[in-house]
C-alpha atoms as a PDB file:
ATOM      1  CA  UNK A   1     -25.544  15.021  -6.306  1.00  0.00           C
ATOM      2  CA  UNK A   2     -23.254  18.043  -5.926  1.00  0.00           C
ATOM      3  CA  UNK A   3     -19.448  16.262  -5.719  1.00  0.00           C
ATOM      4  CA  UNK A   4     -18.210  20.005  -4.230  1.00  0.00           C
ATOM      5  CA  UNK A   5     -19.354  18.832  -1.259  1.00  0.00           C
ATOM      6  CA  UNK A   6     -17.795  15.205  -1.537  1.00  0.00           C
ATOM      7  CA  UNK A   7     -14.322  17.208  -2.437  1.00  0.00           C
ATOM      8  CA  UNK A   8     -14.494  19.328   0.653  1.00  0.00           C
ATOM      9  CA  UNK A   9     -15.135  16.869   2.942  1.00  0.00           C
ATOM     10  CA  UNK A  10     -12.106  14.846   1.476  1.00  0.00           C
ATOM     11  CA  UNK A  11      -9.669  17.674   1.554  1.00  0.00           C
ATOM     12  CA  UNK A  12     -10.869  18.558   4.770  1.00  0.00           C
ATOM     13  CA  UNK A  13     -10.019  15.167   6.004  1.00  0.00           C
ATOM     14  CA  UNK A  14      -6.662  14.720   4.119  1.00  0.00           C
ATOM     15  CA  UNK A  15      -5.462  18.456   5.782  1.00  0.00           C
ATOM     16  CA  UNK A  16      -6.592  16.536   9.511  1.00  0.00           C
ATOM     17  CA  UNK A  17      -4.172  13.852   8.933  1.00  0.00           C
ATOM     18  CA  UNK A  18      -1.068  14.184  10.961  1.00  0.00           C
ATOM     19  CA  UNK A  19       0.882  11.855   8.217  1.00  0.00           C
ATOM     20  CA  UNK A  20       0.276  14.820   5.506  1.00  0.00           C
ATOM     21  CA  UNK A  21       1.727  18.066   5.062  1.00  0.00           C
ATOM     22  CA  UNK A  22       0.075  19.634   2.805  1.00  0.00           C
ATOM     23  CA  UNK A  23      -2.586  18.522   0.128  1.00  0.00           C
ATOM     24  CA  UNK A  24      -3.738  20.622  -2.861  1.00  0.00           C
ATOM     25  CA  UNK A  25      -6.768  20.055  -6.160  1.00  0.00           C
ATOM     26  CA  UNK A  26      -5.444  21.537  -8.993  1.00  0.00           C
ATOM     27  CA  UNK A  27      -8.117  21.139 -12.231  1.00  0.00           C
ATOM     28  CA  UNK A  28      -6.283  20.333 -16.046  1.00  0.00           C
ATOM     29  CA  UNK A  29      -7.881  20.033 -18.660  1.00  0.00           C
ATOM     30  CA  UNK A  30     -11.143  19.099 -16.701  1.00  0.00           C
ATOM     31  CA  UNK A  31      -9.332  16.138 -14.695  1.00  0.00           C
ATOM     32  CA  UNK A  32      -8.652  16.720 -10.865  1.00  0.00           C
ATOM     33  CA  UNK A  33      -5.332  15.945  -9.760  1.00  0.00           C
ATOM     34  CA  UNK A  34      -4.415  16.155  -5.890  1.00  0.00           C
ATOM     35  CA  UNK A  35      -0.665  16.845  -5.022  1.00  0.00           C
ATOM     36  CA  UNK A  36       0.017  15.612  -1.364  1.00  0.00           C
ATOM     37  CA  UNK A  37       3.041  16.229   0.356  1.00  0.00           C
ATOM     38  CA  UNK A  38       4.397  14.012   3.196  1.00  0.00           C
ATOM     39  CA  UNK A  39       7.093  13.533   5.465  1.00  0.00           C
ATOM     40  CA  UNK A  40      10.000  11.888   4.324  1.00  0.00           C
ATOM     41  CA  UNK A  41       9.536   9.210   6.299  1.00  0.00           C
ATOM     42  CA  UNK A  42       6.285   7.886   4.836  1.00  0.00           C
ATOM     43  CA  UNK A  43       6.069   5.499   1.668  1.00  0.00           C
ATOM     44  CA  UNK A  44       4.244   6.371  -1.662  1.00  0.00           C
ATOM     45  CA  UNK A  45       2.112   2.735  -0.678  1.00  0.00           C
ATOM     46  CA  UNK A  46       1.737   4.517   3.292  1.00  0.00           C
ATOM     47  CA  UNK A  47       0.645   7.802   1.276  1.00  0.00           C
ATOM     48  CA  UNK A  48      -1.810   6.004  -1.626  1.00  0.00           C
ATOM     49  CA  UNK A  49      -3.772   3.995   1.327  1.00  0.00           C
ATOM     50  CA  UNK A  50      -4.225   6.972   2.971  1.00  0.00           C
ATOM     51  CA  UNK A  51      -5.498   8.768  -0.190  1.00  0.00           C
ATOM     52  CA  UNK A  52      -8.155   5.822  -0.328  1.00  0.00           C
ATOM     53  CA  UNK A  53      -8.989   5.777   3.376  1.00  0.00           C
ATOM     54  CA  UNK A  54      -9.885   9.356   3.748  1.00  0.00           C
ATOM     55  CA  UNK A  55     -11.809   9.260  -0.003  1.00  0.00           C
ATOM     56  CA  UNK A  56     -13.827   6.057   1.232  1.00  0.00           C
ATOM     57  CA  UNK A  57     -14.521   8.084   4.409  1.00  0.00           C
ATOM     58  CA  UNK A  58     -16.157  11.396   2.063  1.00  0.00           C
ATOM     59  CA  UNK A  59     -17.564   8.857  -0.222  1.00  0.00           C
ATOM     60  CA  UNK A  60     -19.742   6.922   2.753  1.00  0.00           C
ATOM     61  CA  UNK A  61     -23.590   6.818   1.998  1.00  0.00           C
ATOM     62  CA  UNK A  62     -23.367   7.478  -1.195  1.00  0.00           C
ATOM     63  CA  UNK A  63     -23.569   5.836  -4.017  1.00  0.00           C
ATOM     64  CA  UNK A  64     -19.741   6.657  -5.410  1.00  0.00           C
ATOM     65  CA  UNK A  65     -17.068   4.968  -6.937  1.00  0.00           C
ATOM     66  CA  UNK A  66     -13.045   6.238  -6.704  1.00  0.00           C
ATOM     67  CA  UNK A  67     -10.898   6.391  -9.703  1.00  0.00           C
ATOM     68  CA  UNK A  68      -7.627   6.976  -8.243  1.00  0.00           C
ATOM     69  CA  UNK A  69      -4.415   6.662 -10.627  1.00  0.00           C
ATOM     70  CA  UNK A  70      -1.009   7.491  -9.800  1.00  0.00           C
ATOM     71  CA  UNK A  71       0.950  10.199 -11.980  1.00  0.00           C
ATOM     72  CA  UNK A  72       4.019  10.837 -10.333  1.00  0.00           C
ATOM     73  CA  UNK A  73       6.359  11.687  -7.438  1.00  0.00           C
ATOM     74  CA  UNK A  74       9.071  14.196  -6.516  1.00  0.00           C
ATOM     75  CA  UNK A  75      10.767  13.670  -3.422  1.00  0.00           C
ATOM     76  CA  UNK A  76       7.958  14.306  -0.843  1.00  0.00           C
ATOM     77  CA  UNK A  77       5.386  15.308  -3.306  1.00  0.00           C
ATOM     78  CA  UNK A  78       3.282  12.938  -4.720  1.00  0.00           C
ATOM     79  CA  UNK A  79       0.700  13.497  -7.520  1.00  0.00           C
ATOM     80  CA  UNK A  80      -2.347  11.319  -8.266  1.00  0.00           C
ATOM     81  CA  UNK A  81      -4.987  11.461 -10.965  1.00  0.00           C
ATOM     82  CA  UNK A  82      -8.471  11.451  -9.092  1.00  0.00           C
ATOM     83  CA  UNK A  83     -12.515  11.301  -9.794  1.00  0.00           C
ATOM     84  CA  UNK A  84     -15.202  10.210  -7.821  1.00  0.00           C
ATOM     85  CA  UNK A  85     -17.531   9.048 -10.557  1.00  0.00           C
ATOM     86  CA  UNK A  86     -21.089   8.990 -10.510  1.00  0.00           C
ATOM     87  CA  UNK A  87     -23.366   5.184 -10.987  1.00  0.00           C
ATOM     88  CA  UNK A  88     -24.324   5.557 -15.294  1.00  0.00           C
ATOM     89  CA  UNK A  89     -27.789   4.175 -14.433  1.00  0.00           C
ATOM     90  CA  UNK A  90     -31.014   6.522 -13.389  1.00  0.00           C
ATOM     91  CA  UNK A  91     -32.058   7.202  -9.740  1.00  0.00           C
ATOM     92  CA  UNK A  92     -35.167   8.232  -9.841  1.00  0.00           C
ATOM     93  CA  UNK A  93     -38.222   8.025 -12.239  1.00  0.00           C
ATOM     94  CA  UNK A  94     -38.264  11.308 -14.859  1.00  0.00           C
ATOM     95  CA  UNK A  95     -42.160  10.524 -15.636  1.00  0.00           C
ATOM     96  CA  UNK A  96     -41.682   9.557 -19.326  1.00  0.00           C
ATOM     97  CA  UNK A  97     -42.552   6.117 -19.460  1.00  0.00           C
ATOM     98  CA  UNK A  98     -38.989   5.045 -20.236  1.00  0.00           C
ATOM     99  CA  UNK A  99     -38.485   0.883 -21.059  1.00  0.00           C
ATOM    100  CA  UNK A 100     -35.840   0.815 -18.348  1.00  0.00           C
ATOM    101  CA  UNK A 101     -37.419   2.906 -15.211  1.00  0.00           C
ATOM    102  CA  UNK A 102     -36.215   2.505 -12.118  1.00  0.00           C
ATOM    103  CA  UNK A 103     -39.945   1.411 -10.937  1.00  0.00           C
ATOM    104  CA  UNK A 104     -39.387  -1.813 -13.087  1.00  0.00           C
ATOM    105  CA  UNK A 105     -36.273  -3.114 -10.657  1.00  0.00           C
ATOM    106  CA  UNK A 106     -36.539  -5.258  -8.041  1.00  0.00           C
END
């Protein structure tokens, strides 16, 4: 599963929304962080849910989870830690007779 394409269809979402200014990935260390920028009218809770809404939306059909932690805020600018992880558990069957094969599950 290439998550590229699960980050562009997120930012591309977040960039649609009228309620957001302007939203940026920035890579550190390895971790993706997204800074979003929002009218001053708009609450860090308005501008979290929205965060989630527009992730669930990228994430539909597959089988994703969101790890989404809040870092920190400036004025308009808010900064979140964020992953879309991957299940632990195999998809498919690699052919080498493994005790735990997906073929085995109901």
């Amino acid at each position: 599963m290439d998550l590229n394409n699960i980050w562009e269809q997120f930012l591309d979402r977040m960039k649609q929304d009228p309620t957001i200014n302007h939203v940026e990935r920035k890579m550190m260390a390895g971790i993706p962080f997204i800074y979003v920028t929002v009218s001053p009218q708009f609450s860090i809770d308005h501008t979290t849910d929205s965060v989630k809404k527009h992730a669930v939306k990228a994430m539909k059909g597959k089988r994703l989870t969101l790890n989404l932690t809040f870092v920190r805020s400036e004025e308009t600018l808010h900064v979140y830690r964020m992953r879309f992880l991957v299940p632990q558990e195999k998809m498919f069957c690699c052919g080498n007779l493994c005790f735990d094969c997906i073929r085995f599950k109901d």
